[in-house]
Structure formats: structure tokens, C-alpha cells
N, C-alpha and C. Protein backbone atom coordinates (compact mmCIF):
# COMPACT_ATOMS: atom_id res chain seq x y z
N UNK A 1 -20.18 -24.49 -1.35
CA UNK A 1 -19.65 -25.35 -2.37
C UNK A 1 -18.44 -24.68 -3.00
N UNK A 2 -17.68 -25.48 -3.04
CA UNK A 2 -16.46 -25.03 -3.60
C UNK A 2 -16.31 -24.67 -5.06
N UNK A 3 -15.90 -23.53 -5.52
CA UNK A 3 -15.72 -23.17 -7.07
C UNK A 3 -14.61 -23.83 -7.66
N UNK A 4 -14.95 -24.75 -9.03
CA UNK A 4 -13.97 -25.52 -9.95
C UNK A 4 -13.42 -24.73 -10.76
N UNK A 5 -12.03 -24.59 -10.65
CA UNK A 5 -11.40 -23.96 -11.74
C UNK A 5 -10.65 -24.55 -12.81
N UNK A 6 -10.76 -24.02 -13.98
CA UNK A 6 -10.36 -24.67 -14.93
C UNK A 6 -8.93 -24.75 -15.16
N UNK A 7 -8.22 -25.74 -16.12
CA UNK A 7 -7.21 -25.49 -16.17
C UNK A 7 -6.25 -23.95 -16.39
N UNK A 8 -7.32 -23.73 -17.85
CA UNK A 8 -6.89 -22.12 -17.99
C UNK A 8 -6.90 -20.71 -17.12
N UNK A 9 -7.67 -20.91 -16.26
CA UNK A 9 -8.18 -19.99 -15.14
C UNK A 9 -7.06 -20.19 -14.17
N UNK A 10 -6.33 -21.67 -13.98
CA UNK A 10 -5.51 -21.94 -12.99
C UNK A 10 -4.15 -20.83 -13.88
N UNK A 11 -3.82 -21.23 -14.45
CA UNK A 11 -2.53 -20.56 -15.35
C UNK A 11 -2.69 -19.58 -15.44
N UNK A 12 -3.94 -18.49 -15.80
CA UNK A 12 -3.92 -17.46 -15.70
C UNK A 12 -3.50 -16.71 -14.38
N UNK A 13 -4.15 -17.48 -13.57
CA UNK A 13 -3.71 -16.84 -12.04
C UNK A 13 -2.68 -17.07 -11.83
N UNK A 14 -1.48 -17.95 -12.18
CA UNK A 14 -0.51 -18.09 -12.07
C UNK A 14 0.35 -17.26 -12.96
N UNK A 15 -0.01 -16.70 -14.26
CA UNK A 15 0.57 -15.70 -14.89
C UNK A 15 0.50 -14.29 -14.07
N UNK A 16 -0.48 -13.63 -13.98
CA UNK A 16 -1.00 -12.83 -13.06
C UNK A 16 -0.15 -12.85 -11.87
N UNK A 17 -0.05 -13.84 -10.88
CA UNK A 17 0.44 -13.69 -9.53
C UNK A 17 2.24 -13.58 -9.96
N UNK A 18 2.62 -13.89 -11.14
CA UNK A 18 4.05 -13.73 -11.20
C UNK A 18 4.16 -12.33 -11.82
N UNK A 19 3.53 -11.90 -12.42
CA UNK A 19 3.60 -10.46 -12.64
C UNK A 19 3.22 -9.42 -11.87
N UNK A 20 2.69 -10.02 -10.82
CA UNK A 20 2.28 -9.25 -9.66
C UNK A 20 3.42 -9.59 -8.84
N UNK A 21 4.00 -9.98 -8.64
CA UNK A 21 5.47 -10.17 -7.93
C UNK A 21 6.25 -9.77 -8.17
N UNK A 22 6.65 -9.24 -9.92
CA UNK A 22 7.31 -8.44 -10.70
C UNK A 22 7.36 -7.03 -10.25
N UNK A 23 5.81 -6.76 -10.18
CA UNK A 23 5.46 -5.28 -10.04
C UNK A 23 5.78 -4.88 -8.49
N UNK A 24 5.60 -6.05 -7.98
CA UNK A 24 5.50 -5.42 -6.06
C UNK A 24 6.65 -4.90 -5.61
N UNK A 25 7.78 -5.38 -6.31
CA UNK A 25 9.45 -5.60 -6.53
C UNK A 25 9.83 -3.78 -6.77
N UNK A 26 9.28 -4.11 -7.97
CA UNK A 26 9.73 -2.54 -8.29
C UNK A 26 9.03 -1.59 -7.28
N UNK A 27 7.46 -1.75 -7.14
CA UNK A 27 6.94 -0.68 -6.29
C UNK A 27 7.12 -0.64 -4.68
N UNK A 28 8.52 -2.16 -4.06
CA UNK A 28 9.24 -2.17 -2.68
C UNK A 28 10.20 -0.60 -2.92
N UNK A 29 11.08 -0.71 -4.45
CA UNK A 29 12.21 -0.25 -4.69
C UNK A 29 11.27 1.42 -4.62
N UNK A 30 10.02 1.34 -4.97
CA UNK A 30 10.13 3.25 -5.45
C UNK A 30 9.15 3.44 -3.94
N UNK A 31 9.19 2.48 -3.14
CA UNK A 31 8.52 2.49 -2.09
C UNK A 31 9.58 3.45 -0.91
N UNK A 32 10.61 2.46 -1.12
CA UNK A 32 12.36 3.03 -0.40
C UNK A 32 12.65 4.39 -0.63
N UNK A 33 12.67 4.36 -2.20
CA UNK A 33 12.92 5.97 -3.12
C UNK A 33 12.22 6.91 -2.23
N UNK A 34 10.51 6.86 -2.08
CA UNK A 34 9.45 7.85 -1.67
C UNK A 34 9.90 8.34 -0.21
N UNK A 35 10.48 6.86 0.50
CA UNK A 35 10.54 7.09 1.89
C UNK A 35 11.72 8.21 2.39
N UNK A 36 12.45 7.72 1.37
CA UNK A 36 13.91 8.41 1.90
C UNK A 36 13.47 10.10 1.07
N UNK A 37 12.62 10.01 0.66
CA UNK A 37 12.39 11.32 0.18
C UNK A 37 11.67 12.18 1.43
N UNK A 38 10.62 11.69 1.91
CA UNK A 38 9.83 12.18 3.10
C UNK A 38 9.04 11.47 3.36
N UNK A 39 8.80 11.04 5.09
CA UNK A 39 8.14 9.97 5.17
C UNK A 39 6.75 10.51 5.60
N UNK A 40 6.88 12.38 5.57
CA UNK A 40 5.63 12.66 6.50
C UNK A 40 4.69 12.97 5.10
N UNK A 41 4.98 13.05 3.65
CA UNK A 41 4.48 13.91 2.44
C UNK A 41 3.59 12.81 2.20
N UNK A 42 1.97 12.64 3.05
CA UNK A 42 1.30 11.79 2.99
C UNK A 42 0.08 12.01 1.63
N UNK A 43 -0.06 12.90 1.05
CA UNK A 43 -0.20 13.33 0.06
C UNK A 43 -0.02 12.93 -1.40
N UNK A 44 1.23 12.73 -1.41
CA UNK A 44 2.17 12.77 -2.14
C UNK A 44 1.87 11.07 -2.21
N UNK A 45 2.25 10.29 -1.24
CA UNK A 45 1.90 8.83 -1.07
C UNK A 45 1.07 8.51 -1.31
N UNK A 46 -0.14 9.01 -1.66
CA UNK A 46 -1.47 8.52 -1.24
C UNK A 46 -1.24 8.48 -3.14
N UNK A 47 -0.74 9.52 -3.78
CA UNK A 47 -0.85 9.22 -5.52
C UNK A 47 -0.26 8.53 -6.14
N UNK A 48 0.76 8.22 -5.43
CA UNK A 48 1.85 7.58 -6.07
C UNK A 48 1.21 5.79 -5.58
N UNK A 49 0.78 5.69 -4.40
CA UNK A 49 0.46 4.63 -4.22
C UNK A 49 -0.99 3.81 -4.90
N UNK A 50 -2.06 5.03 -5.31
CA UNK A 50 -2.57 4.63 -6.33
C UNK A 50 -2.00 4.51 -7.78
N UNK A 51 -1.11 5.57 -8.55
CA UNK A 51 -0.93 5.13 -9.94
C UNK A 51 0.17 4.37 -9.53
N UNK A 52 0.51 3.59 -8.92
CA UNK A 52 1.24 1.99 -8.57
C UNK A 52 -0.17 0.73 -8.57
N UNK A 53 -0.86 0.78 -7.89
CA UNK A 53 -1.98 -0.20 -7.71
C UNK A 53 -2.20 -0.32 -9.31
N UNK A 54 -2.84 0.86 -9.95
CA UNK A 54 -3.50 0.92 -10.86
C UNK A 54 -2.53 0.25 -11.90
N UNK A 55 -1.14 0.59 -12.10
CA UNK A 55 -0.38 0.16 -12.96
C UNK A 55 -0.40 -1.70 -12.52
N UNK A 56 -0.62 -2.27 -11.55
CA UNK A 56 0.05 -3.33 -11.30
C UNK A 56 -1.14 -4.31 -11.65
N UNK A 57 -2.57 -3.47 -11.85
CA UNK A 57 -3.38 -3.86 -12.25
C UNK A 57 -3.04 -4.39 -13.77
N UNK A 58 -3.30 -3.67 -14.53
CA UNK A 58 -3.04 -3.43 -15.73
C UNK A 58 -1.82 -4.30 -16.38
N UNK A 59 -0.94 -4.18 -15.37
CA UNK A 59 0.41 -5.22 -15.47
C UNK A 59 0.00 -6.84 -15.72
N UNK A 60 -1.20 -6.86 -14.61
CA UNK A 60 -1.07 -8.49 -14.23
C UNK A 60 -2.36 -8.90 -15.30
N UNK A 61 -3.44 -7.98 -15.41
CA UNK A 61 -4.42 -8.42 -16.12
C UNK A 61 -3.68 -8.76 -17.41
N UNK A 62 -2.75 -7.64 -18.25
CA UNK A 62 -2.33 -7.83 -19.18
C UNK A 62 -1.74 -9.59 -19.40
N UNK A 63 -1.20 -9.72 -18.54
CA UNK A 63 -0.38 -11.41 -18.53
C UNK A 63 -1.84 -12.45 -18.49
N UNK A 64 -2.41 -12.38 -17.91
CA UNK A 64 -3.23 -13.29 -17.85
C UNK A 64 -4.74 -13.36 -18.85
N UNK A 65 -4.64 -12.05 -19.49
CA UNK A 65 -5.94 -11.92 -20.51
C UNK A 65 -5.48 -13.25 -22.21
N UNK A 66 -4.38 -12.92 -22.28
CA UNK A 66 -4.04 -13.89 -23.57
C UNK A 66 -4.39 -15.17 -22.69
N UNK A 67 -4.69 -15.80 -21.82
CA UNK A 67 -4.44 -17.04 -20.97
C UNK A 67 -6.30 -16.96 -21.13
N UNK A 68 -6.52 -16.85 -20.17
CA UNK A 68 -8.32 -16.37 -20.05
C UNK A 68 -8.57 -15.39 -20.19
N UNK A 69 -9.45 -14.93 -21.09
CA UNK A 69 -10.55 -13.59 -21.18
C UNK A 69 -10.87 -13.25 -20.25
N UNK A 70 -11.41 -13.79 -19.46
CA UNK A 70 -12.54 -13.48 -17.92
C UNK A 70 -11.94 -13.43 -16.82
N UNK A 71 -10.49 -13.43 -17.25
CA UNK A 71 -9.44 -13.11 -15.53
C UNK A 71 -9.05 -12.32 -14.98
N UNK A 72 -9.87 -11.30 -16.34
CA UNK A 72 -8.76 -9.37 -16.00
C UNK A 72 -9.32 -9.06 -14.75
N UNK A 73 -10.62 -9.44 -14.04
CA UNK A 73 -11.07 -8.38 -12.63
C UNK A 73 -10.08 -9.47 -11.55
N UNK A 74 -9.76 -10.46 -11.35
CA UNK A 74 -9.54 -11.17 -10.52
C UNK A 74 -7.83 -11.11 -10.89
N UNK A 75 -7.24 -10.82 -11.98
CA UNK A 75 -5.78 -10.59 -12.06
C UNK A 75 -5.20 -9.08 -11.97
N UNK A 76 -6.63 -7.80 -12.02
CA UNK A 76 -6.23 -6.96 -11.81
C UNK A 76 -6.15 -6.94 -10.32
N UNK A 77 -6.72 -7.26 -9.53
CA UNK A 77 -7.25 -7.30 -7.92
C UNK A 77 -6.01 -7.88 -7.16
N UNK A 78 -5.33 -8.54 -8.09
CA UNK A 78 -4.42 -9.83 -7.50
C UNK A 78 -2.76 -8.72 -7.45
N UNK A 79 -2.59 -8.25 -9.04
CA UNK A 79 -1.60 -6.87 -9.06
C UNK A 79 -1.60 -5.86 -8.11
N UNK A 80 -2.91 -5.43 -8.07
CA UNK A 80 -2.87 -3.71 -7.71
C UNK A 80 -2.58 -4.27 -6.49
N UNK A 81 -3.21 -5.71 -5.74
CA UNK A 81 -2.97 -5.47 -4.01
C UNK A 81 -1.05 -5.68 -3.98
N UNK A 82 -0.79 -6.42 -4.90
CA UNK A 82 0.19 -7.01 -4.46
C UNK A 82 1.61 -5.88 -4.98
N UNK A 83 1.06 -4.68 -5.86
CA UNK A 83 1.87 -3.70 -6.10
C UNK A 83 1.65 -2.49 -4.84
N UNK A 84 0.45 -2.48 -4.31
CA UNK A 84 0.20 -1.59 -3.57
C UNK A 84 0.68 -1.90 -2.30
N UNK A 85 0.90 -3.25 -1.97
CA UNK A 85 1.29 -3.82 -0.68
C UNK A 85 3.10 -3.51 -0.88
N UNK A 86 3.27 -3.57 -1.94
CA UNK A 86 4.91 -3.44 -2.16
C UNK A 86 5.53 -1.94 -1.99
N UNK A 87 4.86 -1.36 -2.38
CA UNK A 87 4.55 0.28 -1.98
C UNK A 87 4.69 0.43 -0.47
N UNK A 88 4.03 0.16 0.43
CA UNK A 88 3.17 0.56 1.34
C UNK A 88 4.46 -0.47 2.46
N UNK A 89 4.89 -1.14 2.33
CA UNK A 89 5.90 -1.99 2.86
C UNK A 89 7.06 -1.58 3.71
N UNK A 90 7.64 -0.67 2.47
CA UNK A 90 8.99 0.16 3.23
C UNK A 90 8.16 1.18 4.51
N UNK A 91 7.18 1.86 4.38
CA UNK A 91 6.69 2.66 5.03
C UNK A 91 6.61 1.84 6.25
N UNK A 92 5.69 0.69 6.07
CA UNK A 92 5.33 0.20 7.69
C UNK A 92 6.77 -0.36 8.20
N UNK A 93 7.55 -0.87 7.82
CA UNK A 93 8.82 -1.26 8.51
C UNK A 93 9.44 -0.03 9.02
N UNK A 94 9.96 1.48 8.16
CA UNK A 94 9.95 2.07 9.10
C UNK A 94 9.24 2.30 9.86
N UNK A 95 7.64 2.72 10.35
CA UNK A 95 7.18 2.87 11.25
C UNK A 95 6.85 2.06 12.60
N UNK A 96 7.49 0.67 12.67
CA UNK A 96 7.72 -0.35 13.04
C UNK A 96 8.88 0.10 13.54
N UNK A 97 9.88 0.22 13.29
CA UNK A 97 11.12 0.83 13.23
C UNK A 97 11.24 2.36 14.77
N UNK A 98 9.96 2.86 14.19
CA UNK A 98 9.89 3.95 14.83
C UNK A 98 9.40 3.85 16.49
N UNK A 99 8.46 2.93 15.70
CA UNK A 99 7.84 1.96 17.16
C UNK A 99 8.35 1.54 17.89
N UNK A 100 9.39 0.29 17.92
CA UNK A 100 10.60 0.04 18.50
C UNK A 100 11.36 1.16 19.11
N UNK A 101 11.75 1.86 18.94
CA UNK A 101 12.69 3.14 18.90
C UNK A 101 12.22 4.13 19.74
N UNK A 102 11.38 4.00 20.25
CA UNK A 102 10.68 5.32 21.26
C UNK A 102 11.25 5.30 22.34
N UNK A 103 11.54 6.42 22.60
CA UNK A 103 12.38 6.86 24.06
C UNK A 103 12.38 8.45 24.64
N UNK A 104 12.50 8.82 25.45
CA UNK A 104 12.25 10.14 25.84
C UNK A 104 13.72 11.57 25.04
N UNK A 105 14.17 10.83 24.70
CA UNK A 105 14.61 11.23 23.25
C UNK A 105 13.97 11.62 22.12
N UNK A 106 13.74 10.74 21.91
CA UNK A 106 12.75 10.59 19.96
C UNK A 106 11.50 11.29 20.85
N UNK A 107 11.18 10.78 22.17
CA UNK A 107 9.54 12.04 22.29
C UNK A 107 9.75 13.39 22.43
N UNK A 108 10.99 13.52 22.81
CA UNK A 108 11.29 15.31 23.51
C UNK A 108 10.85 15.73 21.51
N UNK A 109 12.13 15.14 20.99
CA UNK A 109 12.43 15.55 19.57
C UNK A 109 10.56 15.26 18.60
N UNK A 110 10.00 14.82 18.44
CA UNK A 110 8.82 14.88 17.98
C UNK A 110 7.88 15.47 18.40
N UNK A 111 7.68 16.02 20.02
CA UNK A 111 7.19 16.51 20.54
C UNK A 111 7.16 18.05 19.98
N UNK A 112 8.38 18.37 19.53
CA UNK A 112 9.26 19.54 19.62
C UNK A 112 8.61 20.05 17.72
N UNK A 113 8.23 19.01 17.26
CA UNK A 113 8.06 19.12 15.90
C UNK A 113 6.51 19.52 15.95
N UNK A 114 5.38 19.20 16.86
CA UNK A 114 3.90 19.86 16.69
C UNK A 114 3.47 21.12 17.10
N UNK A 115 2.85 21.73 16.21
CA UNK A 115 2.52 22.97 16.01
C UNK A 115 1.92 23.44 17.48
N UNK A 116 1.86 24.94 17.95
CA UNK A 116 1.18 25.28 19.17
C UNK A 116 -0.18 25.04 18.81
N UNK A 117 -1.06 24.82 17.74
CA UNK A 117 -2.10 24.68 17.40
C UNK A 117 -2.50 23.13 17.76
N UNK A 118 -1.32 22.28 17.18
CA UNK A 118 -1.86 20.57 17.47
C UNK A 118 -1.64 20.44 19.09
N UNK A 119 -0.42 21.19 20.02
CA UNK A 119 -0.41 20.96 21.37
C UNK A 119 -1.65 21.69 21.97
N UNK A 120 -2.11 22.60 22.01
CA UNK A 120 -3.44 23.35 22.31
C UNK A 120 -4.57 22.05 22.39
N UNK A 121 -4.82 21.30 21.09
CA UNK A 121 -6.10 20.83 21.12
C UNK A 121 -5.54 19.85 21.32
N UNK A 122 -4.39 19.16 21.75
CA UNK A 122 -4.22 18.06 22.99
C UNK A 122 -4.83 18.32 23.93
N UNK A 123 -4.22 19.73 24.62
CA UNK A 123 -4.52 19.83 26.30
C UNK A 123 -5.84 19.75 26.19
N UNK A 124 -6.83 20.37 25.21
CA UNK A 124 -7.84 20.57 24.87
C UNK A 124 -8.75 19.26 25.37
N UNK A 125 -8.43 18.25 24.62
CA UNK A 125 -9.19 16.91 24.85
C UNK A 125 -8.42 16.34 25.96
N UNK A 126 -7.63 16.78 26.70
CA UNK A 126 -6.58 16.05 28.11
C UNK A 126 -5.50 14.94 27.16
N UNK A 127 -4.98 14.80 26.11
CA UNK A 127 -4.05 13.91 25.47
C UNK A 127 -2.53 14.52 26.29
N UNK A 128 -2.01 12.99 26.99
CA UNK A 128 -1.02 13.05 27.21
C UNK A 128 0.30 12.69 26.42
N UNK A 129 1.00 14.03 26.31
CA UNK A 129 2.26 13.82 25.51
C UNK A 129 3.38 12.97 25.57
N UNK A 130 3.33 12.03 25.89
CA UNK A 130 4.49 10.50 26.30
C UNK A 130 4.76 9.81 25.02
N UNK A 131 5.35 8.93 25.77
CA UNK A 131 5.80 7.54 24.86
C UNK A 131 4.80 6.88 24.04
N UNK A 132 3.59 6.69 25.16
CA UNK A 132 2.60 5.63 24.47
C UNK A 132 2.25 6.59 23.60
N UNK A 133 1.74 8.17 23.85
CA UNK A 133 0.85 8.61 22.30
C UNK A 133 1.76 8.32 21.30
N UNK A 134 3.17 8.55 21.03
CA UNK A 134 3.61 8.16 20.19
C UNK A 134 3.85 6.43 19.48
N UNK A 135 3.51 6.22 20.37
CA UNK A 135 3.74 4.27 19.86
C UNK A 135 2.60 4.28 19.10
N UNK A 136 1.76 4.82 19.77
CA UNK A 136 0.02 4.36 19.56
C UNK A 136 -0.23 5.05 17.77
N UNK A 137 0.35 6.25 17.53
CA UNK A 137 0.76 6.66 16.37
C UNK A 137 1.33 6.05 15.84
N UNK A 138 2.30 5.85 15.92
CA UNK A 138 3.37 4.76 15.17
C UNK A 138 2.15 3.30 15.03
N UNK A 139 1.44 2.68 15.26
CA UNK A 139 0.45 1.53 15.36
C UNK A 139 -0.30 1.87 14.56
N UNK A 140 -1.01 3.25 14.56
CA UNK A 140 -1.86 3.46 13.76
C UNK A 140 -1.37 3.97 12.20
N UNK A 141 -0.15 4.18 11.92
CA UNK A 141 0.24 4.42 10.42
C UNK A 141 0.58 3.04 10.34
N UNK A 142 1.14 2.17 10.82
CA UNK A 142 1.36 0.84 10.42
C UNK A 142 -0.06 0.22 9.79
N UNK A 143 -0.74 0.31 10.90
CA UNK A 143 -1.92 -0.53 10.18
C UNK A 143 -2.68 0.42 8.92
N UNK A 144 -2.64 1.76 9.06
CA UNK A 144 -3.25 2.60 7.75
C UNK A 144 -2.49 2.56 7.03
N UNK A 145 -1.62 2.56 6.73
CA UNK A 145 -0.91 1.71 5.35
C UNK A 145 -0.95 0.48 5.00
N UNK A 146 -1.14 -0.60 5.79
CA UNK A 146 -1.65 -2.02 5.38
C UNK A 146 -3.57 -1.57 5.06
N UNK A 147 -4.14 -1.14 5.32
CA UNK A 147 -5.36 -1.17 5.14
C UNK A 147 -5.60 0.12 3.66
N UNK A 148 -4.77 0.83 3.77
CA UNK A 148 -4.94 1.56 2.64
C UNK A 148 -4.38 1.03 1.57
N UNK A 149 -3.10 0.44 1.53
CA UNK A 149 -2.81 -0.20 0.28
C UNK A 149 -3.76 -1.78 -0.09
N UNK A 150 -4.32 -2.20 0.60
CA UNK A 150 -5.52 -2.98 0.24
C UNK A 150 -6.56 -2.66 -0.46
N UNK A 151 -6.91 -2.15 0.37
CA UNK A 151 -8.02 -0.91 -0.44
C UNK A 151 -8.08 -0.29 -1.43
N UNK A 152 -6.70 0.73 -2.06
CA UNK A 152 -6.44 1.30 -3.51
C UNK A 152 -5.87 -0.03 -4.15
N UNK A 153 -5.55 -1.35 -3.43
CA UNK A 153 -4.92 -2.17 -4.38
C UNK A 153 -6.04 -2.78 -5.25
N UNK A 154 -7.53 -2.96 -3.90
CA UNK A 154 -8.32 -3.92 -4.63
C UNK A 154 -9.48 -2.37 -5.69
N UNK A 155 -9.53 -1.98 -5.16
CA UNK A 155 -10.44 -0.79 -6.16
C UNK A 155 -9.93 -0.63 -7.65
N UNK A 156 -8.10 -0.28 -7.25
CA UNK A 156 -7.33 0.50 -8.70
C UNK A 156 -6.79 -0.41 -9.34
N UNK A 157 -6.63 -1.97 -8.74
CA UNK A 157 -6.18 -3.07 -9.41
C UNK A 157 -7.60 -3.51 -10.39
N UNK A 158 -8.49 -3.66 -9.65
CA UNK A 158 -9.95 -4.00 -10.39
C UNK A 158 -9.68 -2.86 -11.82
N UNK A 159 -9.97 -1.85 -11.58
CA UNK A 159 -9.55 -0.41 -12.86
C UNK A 159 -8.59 -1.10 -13.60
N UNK A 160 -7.60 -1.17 -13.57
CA UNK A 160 -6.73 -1.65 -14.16
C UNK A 160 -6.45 -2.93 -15.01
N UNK A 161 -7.46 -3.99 -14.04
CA UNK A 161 -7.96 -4.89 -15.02
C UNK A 161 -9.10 -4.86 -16.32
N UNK A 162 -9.67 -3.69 -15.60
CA UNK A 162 -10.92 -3.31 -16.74
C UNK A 162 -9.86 -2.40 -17.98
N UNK A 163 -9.24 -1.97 -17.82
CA UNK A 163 -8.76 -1.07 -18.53
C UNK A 163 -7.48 -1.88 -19.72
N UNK A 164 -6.83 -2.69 -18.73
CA UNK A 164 -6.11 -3.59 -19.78
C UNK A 164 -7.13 -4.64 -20.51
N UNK A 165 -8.07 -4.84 -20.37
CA UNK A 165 -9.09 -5.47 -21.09
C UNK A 165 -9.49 -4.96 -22.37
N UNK A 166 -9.79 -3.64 -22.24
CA UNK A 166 -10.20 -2.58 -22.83
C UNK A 166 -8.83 -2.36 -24.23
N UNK A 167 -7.52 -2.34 -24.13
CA UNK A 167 -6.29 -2.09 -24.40
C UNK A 167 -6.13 -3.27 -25.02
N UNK A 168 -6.37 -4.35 -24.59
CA UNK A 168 -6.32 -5.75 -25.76
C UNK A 168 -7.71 -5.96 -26.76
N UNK A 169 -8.27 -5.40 -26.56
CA UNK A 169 -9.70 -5.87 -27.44
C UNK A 169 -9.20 -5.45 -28.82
């Protein structure tokens, strides 16, 4: 059965989803910033891409709590993904980017970048050093950045709605 929403619940989500569009904007722009800083400082991404979620939480609940009381978990959820997805964006296009781009060039040169320790426990398990391991890499940060910024979006956006709740009372 389908859930009826009220008028106010409708507007709230509509406050919410425009401030979550606000936030995704800025966190495309410090998404670019991070990248061109280092795209390998996964670390570094992983914090910044939560206190982004968390803020976008907090952002969107804030807009939509004067609208409905009861919208902060579902307007924080709606921010954090949609700040964390804005984050996480520039990354997968370059790595998309990177994907495209493979050639016995870019493999000599990346090849050239892993430690005798990471080539060892290649030969180790028989991993062949080509094109495809690298695509197949390049595939797998694409999709772990779409699945990770989901994930800290819907956890730290939820936080964030509890917390701007908390901040208006």
C-alpha cells in the first residue's frame, strides 16, 4: 500500500531536495579541489567525504524542519546522499577517465609506480600485470566511490538530521 503524504511533508521534501542540490554543488566544487590535490590520498577522502555527508545532512534537515518536524531523518538522508554523491563525482569521472585511457603506456607508467612488495604478492597469487588488471581497478574505484558515498551519505546524512533537530529545539 502506498504511503499518503501530506501536503507539508510534500514541501518539506521539496525544501530539503533543493538544499541538497545546493550542498552537492559546492561538495562537486571541493570534490575537483581534493582531486587535483591527490587522487591516490584515500584517507584523506574518506574524511572529508564524511564531514561533507554529515554537513549536507544538517543543511537539508535544517530547511525542511521549520516545514515538518518529522522530516529531519528523511531530509537528512536525502542531503548527506546527495552531498556525498557530489563529492564522490569528480573522483569517478576521473577514474572513468582513467578507464578509457589505458594503454601500454599508462600500464608501463603505473606498473612502474607498485612497490616490489605489491609486485611479489601478484606473482604470488599468479595476477597478471596488463591492461585489464588495470581497467578492472579503475571499475572497482568507480563503483567504491558510488557505493561509499551512499553509504556515508545515508548513515552521516541520517546524523545530521538528528543533530539539526537537536540545534532547532
Amino acid at each position: 500500500m502506498k504511503k499518503i503524504r501530506t501536503p507539508s511533508q510534500i514541501e518539506a521534501a521539496a525544501a530539503a531536495r533543493k538544499r541538497a542540490l545546493f550542498v552537492a554543488a559546492i561538495a562537486a566544487v571541493v570534490g575537483v579541489l581534493m582531486l587535483l590535490l591527490s587522487s591516490a590520498f584515500l584517507a584523506l577522502h574518506c574524511v572529508v567525504a564524511a564531514a561533507i555527508a554529515l554537513s549536507g545532512g544538517i543543511a537539508a534537515a535544517r530547511a525542511a524542519i521549520p516545514i515538518e518536524r518529522q522530516a529531519f531523518r528523511s531530509a537528512g538522508v536525502t542531503g548527506g546522499i546527495y552531498a556525498a554523491l557530489g563529492y564522490a563525482l569528480p573522483f569517478m569521472i576521473y577514474n572513468f577517465i582513467r578507464y578509457l585511457n589505458v594503454n601500454d603506456q599508462t600500464v608501463a607508467e603505473r606498473a612502474a609506480e607498485l612497490t616490489p612488495d605489491q609486485i611479489a604478492m601478484m606473482e604470488q597469487f599468479n595476477v597478471v600485470l596488463g591492461a585489464e588488471f588495470f581497467r578492472g581497478q579503475d571499475v572497482s574505484y568507480i563503483f567504491g566511490y558510488l557505493l561509499f558515498a551512499l553509504l556515508f551519505g545515508w548513515i552521516l546524512g541520517m546524523i545530521g538530521g538528528v543533530l539539526a533537530k537537536r540545534q532547532m529545539a
